[in-house]
N, C-alpha and C. Protein backbone atom coordinates (compact mmCIF):
# COMPACT_ATOMS: atom_id res chain seq x y z
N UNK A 1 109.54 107.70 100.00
CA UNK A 1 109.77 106.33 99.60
C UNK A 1 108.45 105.72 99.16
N UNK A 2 108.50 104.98 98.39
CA UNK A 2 107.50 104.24 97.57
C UNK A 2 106.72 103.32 98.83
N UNK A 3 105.47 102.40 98.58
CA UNK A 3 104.41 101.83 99.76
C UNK A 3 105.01 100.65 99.55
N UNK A 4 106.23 100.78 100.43
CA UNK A 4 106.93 99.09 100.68
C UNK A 4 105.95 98.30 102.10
N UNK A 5 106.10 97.41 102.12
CA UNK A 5 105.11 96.41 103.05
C UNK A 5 105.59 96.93 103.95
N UNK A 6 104.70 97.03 105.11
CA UNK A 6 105.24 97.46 106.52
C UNK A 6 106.19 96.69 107.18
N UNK A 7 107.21 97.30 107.38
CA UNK A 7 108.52 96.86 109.18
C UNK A 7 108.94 96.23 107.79
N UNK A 8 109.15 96.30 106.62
CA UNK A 8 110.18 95.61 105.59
C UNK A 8 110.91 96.16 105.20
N UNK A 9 112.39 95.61 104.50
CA UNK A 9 113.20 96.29 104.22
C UNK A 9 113.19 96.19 102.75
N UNK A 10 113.02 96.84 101.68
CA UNK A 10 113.18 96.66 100.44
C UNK A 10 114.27 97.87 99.65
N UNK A 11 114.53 96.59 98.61
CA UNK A 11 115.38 97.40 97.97
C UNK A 11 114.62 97.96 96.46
N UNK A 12 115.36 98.69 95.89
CA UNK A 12 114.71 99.29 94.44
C UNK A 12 115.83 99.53 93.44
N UNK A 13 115.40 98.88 92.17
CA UNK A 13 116.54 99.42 91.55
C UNK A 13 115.83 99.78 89.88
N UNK A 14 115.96 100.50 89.39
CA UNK A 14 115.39 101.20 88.00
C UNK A 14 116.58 101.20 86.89
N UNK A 15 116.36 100.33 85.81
CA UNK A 15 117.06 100.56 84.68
C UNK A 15 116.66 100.69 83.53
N UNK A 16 116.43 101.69 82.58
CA UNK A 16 116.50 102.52 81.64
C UNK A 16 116.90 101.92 80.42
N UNK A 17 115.99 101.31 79.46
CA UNK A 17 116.30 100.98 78.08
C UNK A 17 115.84 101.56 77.10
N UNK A 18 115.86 102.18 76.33
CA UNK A 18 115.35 102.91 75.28
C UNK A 18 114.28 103.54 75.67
N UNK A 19 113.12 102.98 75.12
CA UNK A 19 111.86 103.39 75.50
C UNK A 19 111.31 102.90 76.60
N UNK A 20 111.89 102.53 77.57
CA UNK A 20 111.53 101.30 78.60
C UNK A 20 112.11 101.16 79.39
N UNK A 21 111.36 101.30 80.83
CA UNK A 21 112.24 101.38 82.04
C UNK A 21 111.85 100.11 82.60
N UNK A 22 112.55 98.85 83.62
CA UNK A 22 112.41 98.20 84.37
C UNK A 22 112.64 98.76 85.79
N UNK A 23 111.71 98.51 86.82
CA UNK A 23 111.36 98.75 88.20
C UNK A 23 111.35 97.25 88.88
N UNK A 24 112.15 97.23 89.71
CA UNK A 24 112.67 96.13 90.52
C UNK A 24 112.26 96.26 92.02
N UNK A 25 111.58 95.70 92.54
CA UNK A 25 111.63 95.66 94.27
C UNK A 25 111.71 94.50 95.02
N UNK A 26 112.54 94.28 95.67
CA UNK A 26 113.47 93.40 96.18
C UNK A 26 112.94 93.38 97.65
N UNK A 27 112.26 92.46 98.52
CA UNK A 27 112.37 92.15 99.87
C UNK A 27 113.49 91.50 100.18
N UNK A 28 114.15 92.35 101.27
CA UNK A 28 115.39 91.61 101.63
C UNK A 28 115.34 91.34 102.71
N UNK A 29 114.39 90.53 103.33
CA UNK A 29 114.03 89.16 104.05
C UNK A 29 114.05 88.18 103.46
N UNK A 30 112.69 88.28 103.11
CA UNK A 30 112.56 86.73 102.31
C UNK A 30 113.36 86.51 100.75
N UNK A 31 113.92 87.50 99.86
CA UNK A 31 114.20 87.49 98.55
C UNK A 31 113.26 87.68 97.54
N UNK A 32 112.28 87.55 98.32
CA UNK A 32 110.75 87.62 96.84
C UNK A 32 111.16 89.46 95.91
N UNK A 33 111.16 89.06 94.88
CA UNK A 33 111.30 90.08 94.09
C UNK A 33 110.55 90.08 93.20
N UNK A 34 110.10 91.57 92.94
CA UNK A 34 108.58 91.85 91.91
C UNK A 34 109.13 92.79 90.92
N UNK A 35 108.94 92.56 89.40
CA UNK A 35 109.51 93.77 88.00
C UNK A 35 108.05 93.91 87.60
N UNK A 36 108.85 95.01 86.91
CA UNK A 36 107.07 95.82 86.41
C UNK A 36 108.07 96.68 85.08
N UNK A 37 107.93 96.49 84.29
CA UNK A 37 108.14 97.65 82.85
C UNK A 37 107.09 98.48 82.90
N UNK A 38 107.75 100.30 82.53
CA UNK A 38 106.83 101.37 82.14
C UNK A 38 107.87 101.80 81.19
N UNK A 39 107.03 103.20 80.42
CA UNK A 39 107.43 103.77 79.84
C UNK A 39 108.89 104.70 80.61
N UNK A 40 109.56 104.98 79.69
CA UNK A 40 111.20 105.42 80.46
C UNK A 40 110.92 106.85 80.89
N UNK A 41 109.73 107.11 80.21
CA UNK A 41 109.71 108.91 80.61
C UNK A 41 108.82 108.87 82.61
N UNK A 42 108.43 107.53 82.53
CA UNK A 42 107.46 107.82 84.03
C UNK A 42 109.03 108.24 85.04
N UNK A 43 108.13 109.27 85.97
CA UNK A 43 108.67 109.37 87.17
C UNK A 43 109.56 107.81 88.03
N UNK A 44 110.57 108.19 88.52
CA UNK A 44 111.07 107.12 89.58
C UNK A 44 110.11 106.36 90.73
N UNK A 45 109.14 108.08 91.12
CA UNK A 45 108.26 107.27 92.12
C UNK A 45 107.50 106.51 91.82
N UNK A 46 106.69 106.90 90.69
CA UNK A 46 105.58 106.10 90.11
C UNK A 46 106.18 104.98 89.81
N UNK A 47 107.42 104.01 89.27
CA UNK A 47 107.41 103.18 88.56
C UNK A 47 107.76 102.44 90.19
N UNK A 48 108.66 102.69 91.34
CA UNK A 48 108.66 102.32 92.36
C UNK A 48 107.24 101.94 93.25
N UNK A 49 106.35 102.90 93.24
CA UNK A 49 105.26 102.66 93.85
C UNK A 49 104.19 101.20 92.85
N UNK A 50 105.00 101.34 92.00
CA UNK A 50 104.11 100.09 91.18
C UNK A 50 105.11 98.82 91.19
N UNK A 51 106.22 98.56 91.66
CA UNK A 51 106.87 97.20 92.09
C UNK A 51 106.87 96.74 93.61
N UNK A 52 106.27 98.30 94.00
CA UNK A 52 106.18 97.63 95.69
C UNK A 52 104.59 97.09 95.71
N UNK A 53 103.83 97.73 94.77
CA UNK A 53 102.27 97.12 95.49
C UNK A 53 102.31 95.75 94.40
N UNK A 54 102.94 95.43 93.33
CA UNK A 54 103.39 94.07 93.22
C UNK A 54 104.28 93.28 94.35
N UNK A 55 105.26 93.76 94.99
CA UNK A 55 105.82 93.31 95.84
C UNK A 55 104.69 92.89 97.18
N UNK A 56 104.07 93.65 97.30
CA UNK A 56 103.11 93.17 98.59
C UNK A 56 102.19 92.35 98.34
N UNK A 57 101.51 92.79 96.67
CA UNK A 57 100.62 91.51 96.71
C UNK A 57 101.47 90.12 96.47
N UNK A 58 102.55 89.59 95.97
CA UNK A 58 103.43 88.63 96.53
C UNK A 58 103.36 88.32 97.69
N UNK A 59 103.76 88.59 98.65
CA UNK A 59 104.37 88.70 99.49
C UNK A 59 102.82 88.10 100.63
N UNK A 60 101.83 88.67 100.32
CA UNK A 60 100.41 88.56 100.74
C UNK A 60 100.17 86.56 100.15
N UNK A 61 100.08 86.98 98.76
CA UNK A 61 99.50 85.83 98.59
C UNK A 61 100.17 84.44 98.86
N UNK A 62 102.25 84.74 98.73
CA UNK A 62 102.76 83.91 99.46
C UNK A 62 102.16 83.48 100.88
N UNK A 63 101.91 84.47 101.41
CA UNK A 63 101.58 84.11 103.16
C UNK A 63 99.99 83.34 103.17
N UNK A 64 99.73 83.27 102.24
CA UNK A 64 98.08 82.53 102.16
C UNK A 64 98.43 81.51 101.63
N UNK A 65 99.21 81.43 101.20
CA UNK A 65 99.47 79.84 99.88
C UNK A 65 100.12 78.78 101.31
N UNK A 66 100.83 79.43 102.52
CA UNK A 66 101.56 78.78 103.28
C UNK A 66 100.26 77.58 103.80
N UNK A 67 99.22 77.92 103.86
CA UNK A 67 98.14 76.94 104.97
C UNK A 67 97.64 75.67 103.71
N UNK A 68 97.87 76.19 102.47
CA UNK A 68 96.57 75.60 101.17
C UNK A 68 97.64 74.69 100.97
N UNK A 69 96.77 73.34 100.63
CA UNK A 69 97.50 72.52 100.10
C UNK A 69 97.65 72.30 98.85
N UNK A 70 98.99 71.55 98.31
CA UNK A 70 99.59 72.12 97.05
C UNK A 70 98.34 71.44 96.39
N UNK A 71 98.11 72.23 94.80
CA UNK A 71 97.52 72.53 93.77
C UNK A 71 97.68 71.09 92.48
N UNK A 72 96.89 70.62 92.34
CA UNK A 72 97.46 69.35 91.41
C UNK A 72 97.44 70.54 89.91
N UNK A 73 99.09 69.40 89.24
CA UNK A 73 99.43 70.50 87.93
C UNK A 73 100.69 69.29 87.64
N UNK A 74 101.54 69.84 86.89
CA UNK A 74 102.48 69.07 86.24
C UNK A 74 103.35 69.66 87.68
N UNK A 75 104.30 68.17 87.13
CA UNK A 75 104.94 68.30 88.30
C UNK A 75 104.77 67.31 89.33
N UNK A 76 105.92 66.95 89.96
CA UNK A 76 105.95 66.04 91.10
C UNK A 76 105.60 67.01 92.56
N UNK A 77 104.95 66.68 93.76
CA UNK A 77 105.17 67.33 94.64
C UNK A 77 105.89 66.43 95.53
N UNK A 78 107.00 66.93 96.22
CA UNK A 78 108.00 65.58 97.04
C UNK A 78 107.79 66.15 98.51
């Protein structure tokens, strides 16, 4: 299995377009989900092992964003 975040449960799902594969990894705790496009010829693992270490750095920087206070930008904060 691909380097899903530790004690997590993730899902994976790979779909195949022409020249172009989408790699999906899904935490199914929180819902945070990370895509990554490669070429359609890469391996399953490889394109998996590259939506989970997107998935973790999510998942990371979510858990740091929790203490920081919000960011002035467009947008109301309520």
């Amino acid at each position: 299995m691909a380097d899903a975040p530790p004690s997590r449960a993730v899902i994976y799902e790979i779909v195949r377009n022409g020249a172009y594969a989408k790699a999906t990894a899904v935490d199914v705790e929180s819902g945070v989900e990370a895509a990554i496009v490669g070429p359609a010829s890469a391996h399953d693992r490889d394109l998996q092992h590259l939506a989970a270490a997107k998935l973790a750095h999510l998942l990371s920087a979510r858990d740091e964003d929790v203490d920081d206070p919000p960011r002035g930008g467009p947008g109301i904060v309520v």
